[in-house]
N, C-alpha and C. Protein backbone atom coordinates (compact mmCIF):
# COMPACT_ATOMS: atom_id res chain seq x y z
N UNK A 1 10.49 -1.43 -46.64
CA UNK A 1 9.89 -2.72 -46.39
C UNK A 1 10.52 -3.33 -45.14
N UNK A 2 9.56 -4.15 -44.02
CA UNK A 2 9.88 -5.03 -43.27
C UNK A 2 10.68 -6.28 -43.39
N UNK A 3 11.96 -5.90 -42.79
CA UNK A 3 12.09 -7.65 -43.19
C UNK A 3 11.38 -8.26 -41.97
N UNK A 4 11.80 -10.01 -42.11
CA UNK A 4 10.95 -11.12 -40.99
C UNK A 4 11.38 -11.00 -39.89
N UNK A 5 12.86 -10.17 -39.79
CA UNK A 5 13.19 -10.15 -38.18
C UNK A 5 12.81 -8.54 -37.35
N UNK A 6 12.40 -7.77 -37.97
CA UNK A 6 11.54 -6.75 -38.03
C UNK A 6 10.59 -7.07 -37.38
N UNK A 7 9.86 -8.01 -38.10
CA UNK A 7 8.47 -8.13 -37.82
C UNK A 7 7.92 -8.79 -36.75
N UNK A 8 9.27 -9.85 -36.40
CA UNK A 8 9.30 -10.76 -35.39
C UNK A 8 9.32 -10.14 -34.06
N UNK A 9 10.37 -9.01 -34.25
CA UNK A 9 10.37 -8.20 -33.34
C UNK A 9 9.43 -7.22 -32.76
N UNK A 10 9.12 -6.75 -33.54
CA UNK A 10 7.69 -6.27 -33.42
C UNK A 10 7.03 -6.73 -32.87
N UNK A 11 6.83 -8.28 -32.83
CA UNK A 11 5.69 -8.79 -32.50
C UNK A 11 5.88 -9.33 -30.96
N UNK A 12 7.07 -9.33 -31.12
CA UNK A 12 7.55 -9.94 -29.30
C UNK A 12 7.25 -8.58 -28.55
N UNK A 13 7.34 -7.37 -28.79
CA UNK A 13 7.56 -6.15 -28.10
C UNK A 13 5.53 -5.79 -27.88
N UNK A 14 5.08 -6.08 -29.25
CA UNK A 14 3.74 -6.04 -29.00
C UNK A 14 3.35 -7.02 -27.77
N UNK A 15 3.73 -8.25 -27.56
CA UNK A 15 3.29 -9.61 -26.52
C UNK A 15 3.72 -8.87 -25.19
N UNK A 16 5.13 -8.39 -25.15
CA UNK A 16 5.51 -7.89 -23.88
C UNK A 16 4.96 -6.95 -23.53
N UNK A 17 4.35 -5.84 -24.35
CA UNK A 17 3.59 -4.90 -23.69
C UNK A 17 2.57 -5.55 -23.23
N UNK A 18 1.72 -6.87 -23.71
CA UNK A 18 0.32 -6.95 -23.40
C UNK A 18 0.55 -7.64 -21.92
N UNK A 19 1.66 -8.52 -22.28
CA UNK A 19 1.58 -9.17 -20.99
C UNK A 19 2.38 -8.77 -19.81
N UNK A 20 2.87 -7.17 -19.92
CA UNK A 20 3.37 -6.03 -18.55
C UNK A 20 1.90 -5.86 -17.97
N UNK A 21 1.30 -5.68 -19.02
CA UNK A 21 -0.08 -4.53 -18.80
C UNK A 21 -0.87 -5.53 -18.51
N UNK A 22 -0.83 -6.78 -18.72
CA UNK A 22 -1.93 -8.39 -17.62
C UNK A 22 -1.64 -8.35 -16.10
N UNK A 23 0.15 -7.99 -16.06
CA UNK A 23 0.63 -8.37 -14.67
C UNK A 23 0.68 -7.28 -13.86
N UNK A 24 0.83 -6.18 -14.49
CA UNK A 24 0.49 -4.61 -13.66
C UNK A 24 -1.06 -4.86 -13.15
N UNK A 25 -2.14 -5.34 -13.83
CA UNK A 25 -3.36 -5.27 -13.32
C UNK A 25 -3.59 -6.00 -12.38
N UNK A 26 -2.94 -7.32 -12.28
CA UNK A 26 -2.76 -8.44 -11.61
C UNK A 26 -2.45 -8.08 -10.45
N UNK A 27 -0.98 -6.79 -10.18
CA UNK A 27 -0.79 -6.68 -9.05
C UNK A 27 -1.27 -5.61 -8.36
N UNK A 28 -2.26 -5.05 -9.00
CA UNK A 28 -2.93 -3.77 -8.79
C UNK A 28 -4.05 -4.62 -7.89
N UNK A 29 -4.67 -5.57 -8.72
CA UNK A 29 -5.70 -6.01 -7.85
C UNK A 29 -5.08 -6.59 -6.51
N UNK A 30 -4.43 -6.99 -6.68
CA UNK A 30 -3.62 -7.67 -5.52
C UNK A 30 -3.55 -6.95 -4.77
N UNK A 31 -3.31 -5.66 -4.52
CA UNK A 31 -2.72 -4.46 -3.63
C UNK A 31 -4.41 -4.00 -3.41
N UNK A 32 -5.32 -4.08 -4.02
CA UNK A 32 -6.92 -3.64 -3.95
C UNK A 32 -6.71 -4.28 -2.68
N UNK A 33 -7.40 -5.43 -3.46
CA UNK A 33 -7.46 -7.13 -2.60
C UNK A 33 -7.21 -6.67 -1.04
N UNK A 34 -5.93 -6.48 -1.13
CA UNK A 34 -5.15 -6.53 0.29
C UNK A 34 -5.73 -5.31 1.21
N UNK A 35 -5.95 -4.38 0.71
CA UNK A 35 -6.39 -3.43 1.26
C UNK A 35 -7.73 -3.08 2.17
N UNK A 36 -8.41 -4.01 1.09
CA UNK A 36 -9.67 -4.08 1.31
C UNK A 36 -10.04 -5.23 2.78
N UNK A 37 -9.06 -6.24 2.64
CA UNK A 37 -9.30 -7.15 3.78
C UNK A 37 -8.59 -6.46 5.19
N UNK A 38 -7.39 -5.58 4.70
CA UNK A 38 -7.19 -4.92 5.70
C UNK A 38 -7.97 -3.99 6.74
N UNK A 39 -9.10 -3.13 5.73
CA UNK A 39 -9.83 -2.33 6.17
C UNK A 39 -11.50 -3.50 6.74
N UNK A 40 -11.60 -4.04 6.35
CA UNK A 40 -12.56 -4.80 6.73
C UNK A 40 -12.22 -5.47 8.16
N UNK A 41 -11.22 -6.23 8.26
CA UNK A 41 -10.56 -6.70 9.61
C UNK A 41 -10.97 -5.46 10.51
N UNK A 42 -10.34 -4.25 10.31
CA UNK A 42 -10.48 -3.18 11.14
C UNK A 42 -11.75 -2.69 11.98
N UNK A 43 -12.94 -2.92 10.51
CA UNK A 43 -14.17 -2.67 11.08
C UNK A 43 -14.33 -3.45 11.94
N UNK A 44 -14.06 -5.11 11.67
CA UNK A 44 -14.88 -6.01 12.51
C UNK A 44 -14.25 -5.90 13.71
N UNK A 45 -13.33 -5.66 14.01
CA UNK A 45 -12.42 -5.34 15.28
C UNK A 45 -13.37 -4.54 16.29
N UNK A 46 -13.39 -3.21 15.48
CA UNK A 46 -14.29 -2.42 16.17
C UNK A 46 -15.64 -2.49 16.19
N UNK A 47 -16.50 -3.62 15.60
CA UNK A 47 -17.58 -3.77 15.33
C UNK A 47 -17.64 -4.77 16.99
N UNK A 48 -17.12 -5.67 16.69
CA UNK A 48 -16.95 -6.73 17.71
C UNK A 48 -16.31 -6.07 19.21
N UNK A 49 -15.77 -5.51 19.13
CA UNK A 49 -15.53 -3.73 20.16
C UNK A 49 -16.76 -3.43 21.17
N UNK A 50 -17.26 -2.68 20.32
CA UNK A 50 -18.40 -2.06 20.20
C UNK A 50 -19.55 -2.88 20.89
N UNK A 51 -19.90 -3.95 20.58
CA UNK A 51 -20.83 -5.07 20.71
C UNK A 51 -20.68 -5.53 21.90
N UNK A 52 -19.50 -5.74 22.94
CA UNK A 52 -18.77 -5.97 23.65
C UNK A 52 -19.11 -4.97 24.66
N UNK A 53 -19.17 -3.65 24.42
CA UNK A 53 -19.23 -2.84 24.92
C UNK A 53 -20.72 -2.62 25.28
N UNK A 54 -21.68 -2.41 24.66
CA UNK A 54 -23.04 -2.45 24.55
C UNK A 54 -23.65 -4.16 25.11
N UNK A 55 -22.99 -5.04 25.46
CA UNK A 55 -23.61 -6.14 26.18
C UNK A 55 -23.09 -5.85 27.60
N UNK A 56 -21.79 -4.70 27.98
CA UNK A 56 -21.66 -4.74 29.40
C UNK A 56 -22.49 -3.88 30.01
N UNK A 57 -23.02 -2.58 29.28
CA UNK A 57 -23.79 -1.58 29.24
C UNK A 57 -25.24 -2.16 29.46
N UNK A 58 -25.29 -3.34 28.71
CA UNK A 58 -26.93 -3.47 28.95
C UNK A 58 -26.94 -4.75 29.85
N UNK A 59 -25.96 -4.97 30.57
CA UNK A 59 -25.83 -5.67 31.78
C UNK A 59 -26.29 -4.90 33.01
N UNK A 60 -25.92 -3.71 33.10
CA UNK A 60 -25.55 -2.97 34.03
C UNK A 60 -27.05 -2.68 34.28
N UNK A 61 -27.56 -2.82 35.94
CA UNK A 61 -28.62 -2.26 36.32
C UNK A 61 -28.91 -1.13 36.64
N UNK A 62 -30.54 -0.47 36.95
CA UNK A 62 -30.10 1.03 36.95
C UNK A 62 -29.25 1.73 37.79
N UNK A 63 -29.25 0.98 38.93
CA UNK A 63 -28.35 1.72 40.01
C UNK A 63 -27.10 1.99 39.23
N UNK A 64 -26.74 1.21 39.00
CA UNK A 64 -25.15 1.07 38.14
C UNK A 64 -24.90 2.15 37.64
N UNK A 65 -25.73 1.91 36.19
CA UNK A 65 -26.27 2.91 35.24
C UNK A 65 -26.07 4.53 35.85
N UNK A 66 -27.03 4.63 37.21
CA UNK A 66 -26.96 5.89 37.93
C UNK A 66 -25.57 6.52 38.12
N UNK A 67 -25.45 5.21 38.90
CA UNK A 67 -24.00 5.44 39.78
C UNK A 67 -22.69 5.72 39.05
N UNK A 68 -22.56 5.45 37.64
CA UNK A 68 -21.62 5.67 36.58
C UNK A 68 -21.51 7.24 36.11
N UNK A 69 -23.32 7.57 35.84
CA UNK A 69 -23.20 8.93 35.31
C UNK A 69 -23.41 9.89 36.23
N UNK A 70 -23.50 9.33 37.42
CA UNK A 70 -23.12 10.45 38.58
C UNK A 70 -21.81 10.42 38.51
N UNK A 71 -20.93 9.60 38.15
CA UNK A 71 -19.39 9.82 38.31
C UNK A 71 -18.59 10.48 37.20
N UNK A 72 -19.68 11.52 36.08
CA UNK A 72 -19.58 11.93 35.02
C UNK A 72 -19.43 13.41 35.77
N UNK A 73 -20.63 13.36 36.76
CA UNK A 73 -20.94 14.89 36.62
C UNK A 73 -19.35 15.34 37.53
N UNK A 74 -19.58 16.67 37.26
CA UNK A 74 -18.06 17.77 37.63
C UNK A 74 -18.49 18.19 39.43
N UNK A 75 -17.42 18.21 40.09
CA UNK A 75 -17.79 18.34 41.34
C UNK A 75 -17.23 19.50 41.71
């Protein structure tokens, strides 16, 4: 048989597991979370890059245009 300080105990060890296993998830999401804004920043970096790049490109007249990918070809 259980005695009351048995049971008491028990019952604190049951609470502490539940509430490891609230704050493990807690910081799991947290570490998601973070990750996710990390990788998102990144895109927009290069999104906004990119965009940047394609408004100087479609600046450029044809001569330009020409005169660039003639400076492609191998001589």
């Amino acid at each position: 048989m259980f005695t009351w300080a048995e049971i008491a105990l028990l019952v604190l060890k049951i609470v502490d597991a539940i509430m490891t296993q609230v704050g493990d998830a807690k910081q799991f999401q947290a570490g998601t979370d973070a990750e996710i804004a990390k990788i998102s920043a990144s895109i927009l970096t290069k999104t906004q890059a990119a965009k940047t790049i394609k408004d100087q490109v479609n600046a450029l007249t044809n001569d330009a245009v020409d005169a660039q990918l003639a400076g492609l070809e191998p001589k």
